[in-house]
PDB file of N, CA and C in Angstrom:
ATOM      1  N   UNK A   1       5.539 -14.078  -6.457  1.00  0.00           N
ATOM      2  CA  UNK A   1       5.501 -12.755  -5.867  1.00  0.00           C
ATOM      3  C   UNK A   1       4.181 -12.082  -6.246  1.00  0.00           C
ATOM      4  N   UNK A   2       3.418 -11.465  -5.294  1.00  0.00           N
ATOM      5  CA  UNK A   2       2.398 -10.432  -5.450  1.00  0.00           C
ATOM      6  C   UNK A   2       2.138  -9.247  -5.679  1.00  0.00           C
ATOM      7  N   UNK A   3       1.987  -8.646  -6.364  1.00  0.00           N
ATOM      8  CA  UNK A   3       1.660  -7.067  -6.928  1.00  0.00           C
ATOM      9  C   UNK A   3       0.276  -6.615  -5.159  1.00  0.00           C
ATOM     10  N   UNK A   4       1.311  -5.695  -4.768  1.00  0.00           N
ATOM     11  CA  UNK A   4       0.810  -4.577  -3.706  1.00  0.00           C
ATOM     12  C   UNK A   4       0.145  -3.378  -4.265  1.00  0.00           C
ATOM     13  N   UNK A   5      -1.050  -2.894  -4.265  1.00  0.00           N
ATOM     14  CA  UNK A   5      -1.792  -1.784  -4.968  1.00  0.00           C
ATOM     15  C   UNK A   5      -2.182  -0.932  -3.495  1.00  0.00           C
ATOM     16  N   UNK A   6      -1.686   0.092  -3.584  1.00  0.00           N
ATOM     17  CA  UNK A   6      -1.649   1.799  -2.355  1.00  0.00           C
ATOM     18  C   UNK A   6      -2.726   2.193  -2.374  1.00  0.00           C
ATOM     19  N   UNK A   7      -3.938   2.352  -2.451  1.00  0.00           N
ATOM     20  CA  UNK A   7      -4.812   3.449  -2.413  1.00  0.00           C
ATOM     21  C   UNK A   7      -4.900   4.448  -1.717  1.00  0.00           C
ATOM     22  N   UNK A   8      -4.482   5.796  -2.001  1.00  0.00           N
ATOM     23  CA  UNK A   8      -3.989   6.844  -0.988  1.00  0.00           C
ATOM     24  C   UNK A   8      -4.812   8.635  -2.185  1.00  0.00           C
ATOM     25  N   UNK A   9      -4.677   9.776  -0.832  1.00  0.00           N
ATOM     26  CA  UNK A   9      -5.067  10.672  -1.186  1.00  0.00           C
ATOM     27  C   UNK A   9      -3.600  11.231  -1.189  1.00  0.00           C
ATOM     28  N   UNK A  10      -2.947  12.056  -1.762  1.00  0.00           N
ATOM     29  CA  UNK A  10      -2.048  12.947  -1.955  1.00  0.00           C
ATOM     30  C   UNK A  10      -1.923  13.480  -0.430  1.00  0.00           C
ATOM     31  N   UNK A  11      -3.069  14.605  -0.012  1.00  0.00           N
ATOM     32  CA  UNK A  11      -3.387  15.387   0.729  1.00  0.00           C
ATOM     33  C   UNK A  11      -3.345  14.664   2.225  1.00  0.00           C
ATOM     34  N   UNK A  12      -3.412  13.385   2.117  1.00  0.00           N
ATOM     35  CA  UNK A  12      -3.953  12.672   3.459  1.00  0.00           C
ATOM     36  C   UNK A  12      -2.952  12.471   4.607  1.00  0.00           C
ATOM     37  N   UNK A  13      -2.355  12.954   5.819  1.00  0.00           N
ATOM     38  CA  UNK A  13      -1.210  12.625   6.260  1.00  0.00           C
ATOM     39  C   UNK A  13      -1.098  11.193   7.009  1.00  0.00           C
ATOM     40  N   UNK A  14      -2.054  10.447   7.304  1.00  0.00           N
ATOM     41  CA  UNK A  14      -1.819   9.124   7.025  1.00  0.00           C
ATOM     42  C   UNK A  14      -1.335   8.124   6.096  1.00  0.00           C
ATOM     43  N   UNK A  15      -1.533   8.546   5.271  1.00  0.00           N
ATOM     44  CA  UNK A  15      -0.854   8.244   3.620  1.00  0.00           C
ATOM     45  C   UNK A  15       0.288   8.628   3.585  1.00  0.00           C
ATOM     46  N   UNK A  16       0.498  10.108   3.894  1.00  0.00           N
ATOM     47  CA  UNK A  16       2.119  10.198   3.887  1.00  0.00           C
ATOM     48  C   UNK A  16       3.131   9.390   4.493  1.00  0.00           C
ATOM     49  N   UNK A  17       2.193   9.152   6.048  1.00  0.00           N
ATOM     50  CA  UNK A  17       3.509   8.355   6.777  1.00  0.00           C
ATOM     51  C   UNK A  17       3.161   7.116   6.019  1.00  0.00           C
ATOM     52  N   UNK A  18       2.231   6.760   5.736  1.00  0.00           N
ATOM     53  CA  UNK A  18       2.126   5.205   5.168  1.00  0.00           C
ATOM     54  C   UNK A  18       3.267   5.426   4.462  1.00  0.00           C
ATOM     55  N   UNK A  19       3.726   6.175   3.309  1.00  0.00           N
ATOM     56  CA  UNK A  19       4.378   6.560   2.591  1.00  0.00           C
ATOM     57  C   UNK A  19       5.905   5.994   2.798  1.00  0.00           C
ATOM     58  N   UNK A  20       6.278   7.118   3.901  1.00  0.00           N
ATOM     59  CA  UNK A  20       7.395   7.623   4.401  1.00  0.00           C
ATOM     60  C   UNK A  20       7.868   6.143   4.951  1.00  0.00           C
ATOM     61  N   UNK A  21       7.013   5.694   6.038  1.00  0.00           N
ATOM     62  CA  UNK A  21       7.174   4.408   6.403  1.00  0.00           C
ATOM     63  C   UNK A  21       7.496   2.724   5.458  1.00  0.00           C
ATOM     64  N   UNK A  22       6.931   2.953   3.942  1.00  0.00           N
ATOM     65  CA  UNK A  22       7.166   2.144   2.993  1.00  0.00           C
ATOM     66  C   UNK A  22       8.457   2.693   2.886  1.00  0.00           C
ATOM     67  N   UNK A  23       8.939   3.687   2.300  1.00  0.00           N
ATOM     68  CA  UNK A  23      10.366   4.469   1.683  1.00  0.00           C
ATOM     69  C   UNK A  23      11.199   3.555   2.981  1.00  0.00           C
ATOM     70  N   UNK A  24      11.452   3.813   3.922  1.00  0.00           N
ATOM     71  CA  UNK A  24      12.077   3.286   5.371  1.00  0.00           C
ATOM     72  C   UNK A  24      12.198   2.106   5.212  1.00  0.00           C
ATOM     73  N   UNK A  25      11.307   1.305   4.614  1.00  0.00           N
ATOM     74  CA  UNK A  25      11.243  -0.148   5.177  1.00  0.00           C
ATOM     75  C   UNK A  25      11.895  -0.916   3.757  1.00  0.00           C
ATOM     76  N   UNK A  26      11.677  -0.481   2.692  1.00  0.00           N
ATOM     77  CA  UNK A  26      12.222  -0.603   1.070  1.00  0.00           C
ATOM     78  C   UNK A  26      13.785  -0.518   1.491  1.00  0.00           C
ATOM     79  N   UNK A  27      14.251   0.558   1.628  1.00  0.00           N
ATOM     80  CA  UNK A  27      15.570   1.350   1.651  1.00  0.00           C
ATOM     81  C   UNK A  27      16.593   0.186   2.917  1.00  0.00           C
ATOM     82  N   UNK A  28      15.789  -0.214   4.068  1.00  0.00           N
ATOM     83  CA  UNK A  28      16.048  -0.997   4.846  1.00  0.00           C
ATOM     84  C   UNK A  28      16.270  -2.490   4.749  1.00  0.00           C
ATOM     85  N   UNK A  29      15.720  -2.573   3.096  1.00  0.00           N
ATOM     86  CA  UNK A  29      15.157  -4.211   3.199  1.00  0.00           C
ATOM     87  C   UNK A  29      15.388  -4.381   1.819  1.00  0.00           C
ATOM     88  N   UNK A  30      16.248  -4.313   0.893  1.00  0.00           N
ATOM     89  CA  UNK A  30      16.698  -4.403  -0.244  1.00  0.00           C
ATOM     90  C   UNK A  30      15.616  -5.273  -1.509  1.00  0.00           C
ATOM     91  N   UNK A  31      15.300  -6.299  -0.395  1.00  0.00           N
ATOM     92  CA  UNK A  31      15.089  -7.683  -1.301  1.00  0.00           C
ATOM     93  C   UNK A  31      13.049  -7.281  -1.200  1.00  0.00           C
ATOM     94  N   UNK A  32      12.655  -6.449  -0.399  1.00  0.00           N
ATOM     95  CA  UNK A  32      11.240  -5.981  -0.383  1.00  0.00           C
ATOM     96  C   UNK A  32      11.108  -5.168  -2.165  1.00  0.00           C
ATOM     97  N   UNK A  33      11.860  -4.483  -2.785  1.00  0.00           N
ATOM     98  CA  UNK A  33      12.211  -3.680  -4.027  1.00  0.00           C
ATOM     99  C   UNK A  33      11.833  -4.693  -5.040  1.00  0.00           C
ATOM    100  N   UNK A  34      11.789  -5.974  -5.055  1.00  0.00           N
ATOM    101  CA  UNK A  34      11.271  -6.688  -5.885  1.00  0.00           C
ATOM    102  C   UNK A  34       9.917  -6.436  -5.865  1.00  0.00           C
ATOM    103  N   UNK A  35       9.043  -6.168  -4.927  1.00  0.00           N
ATOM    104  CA  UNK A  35       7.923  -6.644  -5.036  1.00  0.00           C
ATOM    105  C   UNK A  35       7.236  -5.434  -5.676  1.00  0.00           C
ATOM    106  N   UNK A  36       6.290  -5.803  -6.571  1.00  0.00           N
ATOM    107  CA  UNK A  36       6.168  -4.630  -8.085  1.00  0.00           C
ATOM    108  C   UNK A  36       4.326  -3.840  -6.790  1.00  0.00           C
ATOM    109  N   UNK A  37       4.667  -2.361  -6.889  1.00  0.00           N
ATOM    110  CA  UNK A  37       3.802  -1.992  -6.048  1.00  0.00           C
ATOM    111  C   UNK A  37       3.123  -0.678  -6.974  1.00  0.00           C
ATOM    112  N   UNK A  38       1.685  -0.385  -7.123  1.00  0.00           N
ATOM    113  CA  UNK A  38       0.782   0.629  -7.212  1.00  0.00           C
ATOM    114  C   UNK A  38       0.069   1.212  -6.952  1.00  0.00           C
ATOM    115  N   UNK A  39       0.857   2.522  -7.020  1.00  0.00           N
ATOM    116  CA  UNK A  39       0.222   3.680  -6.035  1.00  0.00           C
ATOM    117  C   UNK A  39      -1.283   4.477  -6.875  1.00  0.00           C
ATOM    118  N   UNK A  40      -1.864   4.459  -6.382  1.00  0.00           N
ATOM    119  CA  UNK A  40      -3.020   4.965  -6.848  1.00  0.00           C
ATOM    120  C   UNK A  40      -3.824   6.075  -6.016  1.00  0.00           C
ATOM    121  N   UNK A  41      -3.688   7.310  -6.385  1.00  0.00           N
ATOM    122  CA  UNK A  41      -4.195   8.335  -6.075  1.00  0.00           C
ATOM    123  C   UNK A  41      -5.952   8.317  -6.163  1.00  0.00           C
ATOM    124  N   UNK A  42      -6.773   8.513  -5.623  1.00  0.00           N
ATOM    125  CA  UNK A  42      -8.057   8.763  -5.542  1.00  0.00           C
ATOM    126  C   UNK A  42      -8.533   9.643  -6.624  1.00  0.00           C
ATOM    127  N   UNK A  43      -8.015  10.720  -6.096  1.00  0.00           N
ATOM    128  CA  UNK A  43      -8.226  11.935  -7.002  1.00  0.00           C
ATOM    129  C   UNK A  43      -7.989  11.756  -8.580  1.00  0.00           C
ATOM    130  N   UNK A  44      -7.009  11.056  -8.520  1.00  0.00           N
ATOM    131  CA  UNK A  44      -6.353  10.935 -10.042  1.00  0.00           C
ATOM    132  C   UNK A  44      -6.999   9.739 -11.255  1.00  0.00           C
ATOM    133  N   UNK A  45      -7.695   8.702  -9.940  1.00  0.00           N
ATOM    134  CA  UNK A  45      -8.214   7.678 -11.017  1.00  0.00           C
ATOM    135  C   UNK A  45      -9.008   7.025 -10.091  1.00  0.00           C
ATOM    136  N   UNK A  46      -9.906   7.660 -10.187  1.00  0.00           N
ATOM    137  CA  UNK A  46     -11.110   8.080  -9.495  1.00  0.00           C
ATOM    138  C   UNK A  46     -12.128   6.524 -10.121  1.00  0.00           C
ATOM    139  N   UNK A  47     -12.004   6.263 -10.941  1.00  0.00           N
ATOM    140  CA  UNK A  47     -12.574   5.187 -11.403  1.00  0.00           C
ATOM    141  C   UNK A  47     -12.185   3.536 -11.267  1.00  0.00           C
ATOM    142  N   UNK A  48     -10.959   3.911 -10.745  1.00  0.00           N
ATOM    143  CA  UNK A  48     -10.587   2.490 -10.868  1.00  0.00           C
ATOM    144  C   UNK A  48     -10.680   2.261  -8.720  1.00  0.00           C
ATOM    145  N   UNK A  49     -10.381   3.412  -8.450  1.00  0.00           N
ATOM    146  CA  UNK A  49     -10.397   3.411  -6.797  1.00  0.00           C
ATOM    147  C   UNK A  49     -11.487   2.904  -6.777  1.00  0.00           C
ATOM    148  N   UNK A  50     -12.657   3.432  -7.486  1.00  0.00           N
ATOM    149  CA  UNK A  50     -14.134   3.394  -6.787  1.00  0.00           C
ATOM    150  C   UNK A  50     -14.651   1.874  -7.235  1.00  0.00           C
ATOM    151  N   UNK A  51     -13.717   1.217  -7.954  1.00  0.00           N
ATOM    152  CA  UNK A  51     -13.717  -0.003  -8.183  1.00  0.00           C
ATOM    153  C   UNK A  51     -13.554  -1.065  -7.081  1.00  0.00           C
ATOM    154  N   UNK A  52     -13.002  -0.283  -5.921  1.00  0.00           N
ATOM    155  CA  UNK A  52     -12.500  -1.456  -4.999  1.00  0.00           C
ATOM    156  C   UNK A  52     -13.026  -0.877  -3.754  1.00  0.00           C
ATOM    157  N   UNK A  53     -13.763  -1.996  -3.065  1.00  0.00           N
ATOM    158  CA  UNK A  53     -14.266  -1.924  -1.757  1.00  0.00           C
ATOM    159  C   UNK A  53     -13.543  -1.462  -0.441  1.00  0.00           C
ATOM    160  N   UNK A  54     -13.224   0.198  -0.365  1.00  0.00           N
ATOM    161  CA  UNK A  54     -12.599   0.628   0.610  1.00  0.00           C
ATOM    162  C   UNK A  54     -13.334   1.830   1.115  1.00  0.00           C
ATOM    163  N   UNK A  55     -13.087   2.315   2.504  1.00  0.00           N
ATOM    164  CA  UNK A  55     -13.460   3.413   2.817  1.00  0.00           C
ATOM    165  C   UNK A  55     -12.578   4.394   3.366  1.00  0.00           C
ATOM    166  N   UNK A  56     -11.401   3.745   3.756  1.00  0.00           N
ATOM    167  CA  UNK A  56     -10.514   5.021   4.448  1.00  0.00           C
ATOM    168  C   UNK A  56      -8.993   4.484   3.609  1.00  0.00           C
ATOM    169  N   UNK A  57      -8.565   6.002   3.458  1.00  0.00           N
ATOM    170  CA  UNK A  57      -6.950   5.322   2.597  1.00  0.00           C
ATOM    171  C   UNK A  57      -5.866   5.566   4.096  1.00  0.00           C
ATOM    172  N   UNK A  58      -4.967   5.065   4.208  1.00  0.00           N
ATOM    173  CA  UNK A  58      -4.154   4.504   3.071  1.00  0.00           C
ATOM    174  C   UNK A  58      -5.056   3.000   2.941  1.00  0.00           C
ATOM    175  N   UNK A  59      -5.478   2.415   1.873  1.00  0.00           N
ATOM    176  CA  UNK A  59      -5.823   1.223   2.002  1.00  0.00           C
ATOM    177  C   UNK A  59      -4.804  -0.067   1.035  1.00  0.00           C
ATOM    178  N   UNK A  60      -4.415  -0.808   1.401  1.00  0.00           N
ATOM    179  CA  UNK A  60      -3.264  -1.667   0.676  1.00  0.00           C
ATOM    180  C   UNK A  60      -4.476  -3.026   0.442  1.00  0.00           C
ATOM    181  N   UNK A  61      -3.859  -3.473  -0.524  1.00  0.00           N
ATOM    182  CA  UNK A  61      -4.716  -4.939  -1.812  1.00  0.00           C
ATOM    183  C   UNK A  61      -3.185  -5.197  -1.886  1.00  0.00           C
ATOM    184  N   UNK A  62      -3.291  -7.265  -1.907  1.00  0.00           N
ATOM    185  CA  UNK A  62      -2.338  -7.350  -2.086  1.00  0.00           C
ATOM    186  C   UNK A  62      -2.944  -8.685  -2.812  1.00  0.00           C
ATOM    187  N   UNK A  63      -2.604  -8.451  -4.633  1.00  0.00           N
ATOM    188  CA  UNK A  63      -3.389  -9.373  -5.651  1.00  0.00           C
ATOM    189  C   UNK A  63      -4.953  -9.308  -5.748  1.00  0.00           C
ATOM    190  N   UNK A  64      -5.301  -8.303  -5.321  1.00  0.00           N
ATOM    191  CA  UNK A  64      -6.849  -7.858  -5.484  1.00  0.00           C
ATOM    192  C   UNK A  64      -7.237  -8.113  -4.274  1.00  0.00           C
ATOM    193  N   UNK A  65      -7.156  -8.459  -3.316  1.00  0.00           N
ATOM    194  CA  UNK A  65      -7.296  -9.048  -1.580  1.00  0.00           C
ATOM    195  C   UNK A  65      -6.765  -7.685  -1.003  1.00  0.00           C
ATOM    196  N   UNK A  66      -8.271  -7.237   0.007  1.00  0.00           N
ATOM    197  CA  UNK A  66      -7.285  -6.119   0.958  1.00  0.00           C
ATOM    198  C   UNK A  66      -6.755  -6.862   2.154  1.00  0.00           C
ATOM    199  N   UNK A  67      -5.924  -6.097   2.649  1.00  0.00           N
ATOM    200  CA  UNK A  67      -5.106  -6.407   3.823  1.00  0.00           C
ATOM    201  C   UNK A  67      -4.921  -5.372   4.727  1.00  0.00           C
ATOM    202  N   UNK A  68      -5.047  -3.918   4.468  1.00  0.00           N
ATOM    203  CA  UNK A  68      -5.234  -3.393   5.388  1.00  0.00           C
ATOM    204  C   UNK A  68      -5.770  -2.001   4.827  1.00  0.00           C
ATOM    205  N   UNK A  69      -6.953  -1.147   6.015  1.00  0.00           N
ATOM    206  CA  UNK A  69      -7.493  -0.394   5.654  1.00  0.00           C
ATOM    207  C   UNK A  69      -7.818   0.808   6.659  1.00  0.00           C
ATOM    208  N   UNK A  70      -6.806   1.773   6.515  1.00  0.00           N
ATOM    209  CA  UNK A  70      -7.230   2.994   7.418  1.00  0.00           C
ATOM    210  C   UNK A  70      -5.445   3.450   7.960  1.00  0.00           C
ATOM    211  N   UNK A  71      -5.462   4.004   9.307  1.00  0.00           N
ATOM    212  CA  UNK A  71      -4.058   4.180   9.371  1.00  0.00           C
ATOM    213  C   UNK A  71      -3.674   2.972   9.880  1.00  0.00           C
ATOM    214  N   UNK A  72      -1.893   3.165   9.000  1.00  0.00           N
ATOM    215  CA  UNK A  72      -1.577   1.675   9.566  1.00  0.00           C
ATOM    216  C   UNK A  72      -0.065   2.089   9.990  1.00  0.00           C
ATOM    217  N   UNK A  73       0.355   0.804  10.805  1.00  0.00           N
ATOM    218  CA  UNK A  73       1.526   1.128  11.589  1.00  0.00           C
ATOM    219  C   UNK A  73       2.685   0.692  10.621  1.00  0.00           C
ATOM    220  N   UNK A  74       3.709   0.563  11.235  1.00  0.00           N
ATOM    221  CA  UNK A  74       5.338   0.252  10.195  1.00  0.00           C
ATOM    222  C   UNK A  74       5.235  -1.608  10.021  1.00  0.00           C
ATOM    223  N   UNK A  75       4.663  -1.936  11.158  1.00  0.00           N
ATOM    224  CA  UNK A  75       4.947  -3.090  11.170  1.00  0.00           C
ATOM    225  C   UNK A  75       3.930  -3.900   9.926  1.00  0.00           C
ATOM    226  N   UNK A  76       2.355  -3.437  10.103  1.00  0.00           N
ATOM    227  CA  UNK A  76       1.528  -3.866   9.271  1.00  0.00           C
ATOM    228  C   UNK A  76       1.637  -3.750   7.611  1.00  0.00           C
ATOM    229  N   UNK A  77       2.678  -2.477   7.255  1.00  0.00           N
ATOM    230  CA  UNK A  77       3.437  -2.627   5.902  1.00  0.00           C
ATOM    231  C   UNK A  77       4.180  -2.938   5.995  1.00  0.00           C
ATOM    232  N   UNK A  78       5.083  -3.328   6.761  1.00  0.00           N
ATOM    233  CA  UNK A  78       6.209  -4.491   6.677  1.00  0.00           C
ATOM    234  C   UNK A  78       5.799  -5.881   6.438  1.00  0.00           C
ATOM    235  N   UNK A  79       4.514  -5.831   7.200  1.00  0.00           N
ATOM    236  CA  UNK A  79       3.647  -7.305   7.006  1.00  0.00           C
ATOM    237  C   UNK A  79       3.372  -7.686   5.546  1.00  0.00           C
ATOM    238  N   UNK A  80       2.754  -6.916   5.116  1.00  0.00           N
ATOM    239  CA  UNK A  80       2.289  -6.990   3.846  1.00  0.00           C
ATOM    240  C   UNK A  80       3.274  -7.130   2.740  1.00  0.00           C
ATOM    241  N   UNK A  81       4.166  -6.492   2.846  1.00  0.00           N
ATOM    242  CA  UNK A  81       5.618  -6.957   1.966  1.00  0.00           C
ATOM    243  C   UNK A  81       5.928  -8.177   2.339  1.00  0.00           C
ATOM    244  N   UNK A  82       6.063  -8.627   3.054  1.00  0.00           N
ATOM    245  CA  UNK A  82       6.454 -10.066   3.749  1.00  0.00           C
ATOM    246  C   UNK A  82       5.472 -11.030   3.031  1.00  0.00           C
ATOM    247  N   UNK A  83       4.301 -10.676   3.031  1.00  0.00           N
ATOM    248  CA  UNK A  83       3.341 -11.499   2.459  1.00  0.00           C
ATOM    249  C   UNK A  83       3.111 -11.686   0.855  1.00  0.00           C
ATOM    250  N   UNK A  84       3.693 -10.455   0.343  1.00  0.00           N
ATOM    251  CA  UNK A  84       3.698 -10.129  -0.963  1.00  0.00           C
ATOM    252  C   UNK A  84       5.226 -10.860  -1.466  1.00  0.00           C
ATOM    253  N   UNK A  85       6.066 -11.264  -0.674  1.00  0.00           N
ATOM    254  CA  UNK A  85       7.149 -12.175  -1.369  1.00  0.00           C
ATOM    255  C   UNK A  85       6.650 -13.524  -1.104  1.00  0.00           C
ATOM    256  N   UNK A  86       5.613 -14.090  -0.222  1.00  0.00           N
ATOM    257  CA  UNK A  86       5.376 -15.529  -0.093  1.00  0.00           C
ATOM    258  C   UNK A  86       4.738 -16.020  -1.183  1.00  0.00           C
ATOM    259  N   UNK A  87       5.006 -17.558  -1.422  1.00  0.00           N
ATOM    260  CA  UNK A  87       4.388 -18.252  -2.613  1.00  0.00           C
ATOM    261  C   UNK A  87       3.044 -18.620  -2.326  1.00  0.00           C
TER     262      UNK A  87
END
């Protein structure tokens, strides 16, 4: 299993639904709750964001690998959970 890392602004409403849309798809999908995920605020740790090659949040890394970057739909974080339980 793969550790999923969020890069998101608080403030950003793309992020939110990214958000809202993870909560939905977790709550929907029991066995997605395994997969160990970190949310990382910009604002808040500002140093470790600026560590990783992104330009628009919500941006998702999945094991240090991005996978997706900017607004994203339900399906493309559904994707990424899917990918984050494969061996």
């Amino acid at each position: 299993m793969k550790k999923i890392q969020l890069f998101i602004l608080r403030n950003c409403p793309f992020c939110i639904q990214a958000l809202d849309w993870q909560n939905k798809i977790l709550t929907e999908n029991p066995h997605y709750r395994e997969v160990p995920i970190e949310i990382i605020d910009e604002n808040e740790q500002y140093e470790l964001a600026n560590s990783y090659d992104y330009y628009y949040v919500p941006s998702y890394y999945l094991d240090g690998r991005k996978l997706h970057e900017g607004v994203a739909t339900r399906e493309k974080i559904e994707n990424i959970f899917a990918q984050a339980l494969e061996d």
